[in-house]
N, C-alpha and C. Protein backbone atom coordinates (compact mmCIF):
# COMPACT_ATOMS: atom_id res chain seq x y z
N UNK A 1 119.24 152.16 120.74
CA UNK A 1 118.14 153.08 120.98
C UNK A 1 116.94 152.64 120.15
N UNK A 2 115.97 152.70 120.78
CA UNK A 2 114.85 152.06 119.87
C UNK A 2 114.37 153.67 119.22
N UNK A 3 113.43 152.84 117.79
CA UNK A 3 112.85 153.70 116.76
C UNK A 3 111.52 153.75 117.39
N UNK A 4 110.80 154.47 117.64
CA UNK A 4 109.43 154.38 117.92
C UNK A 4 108.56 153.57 116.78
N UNK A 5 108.81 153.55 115.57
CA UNK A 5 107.87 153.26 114.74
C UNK A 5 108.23 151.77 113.99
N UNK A 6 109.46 151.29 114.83
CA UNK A 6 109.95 150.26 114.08
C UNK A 6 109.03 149.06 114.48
N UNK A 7 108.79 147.79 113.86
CA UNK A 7 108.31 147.07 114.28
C UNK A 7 108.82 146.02 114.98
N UNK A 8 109.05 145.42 116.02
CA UNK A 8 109.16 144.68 117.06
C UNK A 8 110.78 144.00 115.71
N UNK A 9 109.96 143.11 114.82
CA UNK A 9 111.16 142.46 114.66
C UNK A 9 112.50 142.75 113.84
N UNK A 10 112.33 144.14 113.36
CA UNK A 10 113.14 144.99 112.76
C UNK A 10 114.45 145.75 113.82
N UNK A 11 113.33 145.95 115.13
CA UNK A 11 114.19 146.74 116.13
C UNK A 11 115.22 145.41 117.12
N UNK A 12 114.59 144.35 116.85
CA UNK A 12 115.29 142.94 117.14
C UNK A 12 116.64 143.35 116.35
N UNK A 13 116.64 142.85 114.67
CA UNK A 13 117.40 142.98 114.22
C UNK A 13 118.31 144.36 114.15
N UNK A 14 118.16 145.82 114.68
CA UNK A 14 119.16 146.48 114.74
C UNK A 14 119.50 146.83 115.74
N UNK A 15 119.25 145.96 117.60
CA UNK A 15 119.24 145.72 118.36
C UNK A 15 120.91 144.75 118.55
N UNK A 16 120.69 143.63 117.73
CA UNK A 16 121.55 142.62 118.02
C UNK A 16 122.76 142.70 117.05
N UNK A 17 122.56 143.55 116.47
CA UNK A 17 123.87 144.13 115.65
C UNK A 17 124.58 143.23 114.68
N UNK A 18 124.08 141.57 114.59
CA UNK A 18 125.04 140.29 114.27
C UNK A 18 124.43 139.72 112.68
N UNK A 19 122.91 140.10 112.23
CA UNK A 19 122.45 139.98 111.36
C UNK A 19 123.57 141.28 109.74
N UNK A 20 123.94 139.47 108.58
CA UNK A 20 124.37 140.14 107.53
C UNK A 20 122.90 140.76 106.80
N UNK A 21 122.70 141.89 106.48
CA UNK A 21 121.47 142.30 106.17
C UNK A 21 121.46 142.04 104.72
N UNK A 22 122.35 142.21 104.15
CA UNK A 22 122.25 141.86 102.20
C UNK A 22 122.19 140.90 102.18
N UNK A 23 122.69 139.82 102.93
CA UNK A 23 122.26 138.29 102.72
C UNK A 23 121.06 137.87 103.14
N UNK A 24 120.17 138.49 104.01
CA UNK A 24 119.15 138.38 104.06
C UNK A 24 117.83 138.92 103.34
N UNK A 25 118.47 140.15 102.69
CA UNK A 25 117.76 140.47 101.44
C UNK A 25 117.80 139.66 100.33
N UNK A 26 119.19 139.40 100.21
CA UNK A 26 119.32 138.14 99.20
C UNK A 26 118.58 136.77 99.51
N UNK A 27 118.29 136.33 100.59
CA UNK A 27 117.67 134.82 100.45
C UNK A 27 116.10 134.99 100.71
N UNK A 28 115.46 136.26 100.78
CA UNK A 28 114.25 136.62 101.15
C UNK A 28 113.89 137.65 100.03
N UNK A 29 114.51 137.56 98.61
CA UNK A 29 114.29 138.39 97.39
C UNK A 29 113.86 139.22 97.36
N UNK A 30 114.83 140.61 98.63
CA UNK A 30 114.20 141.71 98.66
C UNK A 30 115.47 142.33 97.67
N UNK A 31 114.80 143.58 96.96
CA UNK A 31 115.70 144.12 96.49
C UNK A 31 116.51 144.36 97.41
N UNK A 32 118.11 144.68 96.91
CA UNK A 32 119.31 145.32 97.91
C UNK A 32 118.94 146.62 98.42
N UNK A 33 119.48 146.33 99.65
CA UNK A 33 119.37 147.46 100.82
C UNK A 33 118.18 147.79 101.46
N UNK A 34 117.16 146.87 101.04
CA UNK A 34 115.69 147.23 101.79
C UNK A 34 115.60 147.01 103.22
N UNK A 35 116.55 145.87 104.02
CA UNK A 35 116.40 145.76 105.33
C UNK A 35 117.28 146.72 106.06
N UNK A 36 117.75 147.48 105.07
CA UNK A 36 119.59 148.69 105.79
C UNK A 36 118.44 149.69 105.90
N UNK A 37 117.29 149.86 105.22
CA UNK A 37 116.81 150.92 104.93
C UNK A 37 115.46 150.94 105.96
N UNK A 38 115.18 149.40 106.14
CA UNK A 38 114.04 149.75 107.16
C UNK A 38 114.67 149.45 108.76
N UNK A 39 115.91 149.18 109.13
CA UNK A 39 116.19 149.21 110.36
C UNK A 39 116.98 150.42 110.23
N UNK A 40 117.03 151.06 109.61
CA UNK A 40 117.63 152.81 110.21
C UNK A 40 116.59 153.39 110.28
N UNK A 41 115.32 153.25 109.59
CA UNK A 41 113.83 153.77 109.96
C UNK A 41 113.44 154.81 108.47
N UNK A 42 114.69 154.39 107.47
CA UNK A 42 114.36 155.58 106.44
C UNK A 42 113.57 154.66 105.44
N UNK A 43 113.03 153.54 105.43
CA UNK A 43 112.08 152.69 104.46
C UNK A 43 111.20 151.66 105.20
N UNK A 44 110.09 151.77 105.24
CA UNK A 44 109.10 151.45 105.97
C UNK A 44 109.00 149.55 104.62
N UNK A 45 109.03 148.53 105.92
CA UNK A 45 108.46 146.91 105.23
C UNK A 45 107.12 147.29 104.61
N UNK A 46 107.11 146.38 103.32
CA UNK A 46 105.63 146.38 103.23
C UNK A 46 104.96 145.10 104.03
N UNK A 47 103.66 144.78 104.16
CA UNK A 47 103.12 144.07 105.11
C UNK A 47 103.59 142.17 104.31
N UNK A 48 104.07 142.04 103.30
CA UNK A 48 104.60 140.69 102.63
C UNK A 48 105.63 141.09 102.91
N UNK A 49 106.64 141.76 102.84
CA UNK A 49 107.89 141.33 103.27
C UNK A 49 108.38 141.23 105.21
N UNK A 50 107.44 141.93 105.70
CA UNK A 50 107.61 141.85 107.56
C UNK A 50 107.00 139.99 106.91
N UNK A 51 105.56 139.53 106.51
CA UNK A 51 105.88 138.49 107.05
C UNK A 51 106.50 137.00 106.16
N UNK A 52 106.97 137.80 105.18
CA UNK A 52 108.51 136.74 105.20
C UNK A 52 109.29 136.42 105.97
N UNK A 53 109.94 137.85 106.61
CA UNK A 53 111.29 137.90 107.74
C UNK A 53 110.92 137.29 108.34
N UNK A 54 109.61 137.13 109.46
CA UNK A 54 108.65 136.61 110.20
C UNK A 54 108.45 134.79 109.67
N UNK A 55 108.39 134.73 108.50
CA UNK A 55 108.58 133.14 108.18
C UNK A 55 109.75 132.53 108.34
N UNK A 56 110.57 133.45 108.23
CA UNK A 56 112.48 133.10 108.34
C UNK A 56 112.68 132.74 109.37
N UNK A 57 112.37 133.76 110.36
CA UNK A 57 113.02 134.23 111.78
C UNK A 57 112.10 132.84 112.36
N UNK A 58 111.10 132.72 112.53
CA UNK A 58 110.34 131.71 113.38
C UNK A 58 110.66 130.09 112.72
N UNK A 59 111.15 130.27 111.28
CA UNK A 59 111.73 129.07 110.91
C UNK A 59 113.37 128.05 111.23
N UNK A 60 113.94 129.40 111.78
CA UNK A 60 114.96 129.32 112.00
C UNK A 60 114.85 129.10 113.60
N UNK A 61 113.79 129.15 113.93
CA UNK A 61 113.56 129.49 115.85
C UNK A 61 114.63 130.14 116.15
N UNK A 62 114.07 131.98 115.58
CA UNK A 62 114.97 133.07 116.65
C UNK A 62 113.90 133.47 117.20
N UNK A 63 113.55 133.46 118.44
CA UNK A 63 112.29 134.25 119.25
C UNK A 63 112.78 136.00 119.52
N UNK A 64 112.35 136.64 118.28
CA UNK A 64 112.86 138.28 118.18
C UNK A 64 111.53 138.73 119.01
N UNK A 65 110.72 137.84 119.63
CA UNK A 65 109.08 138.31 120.70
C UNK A 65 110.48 138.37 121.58
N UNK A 66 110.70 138.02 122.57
CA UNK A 66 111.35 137.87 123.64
C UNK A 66 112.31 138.74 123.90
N UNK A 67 112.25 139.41 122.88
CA UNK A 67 113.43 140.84 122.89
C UNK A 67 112.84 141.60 123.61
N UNK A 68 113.75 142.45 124.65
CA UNK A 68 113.13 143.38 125.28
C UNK A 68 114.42 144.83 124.39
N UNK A 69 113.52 145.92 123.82
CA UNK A 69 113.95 146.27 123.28
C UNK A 69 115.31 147.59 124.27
N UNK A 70 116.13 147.64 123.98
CA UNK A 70 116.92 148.65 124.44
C UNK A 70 116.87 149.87 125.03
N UNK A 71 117.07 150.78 125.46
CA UNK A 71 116.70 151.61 125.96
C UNK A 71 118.28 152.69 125.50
């Protein structure tokens, strides 16, 4: 079910269900639990950490644009 307020590549990631999220906090030096907290919608990214994920995700070539989000 999509969040209305989530941002495109957040709702990617709680979309596809397959992302470890503490390890990605861990290699993107967010404190623990910040990505558990902004894909349930209860902690909003600040605008440097969306575009870290965003440096990751496009570094890694995952195209999370191409998601059509769930319904």
């Amino acid at each position: 079910m999509q969040h209305k307020n989530l941002p495109r590549i957040l709702q990617y990631i709680k979309d596809a269900e397959v992302f470890n999220l503490s390890k990605l906090d861990h290699h993107l030096a967010f404190p623990k639990g910040t990505l558990s907290k902004a894909v349930s919608g209860g902690k909003s990214l600040s605008d440097n950490q969306i575009s870290k994920l965003t440096w990751l995700f496009n570094a890694l070539g995952i195209n999370y644009q191409a998601h059509a989000p769930q319904h």
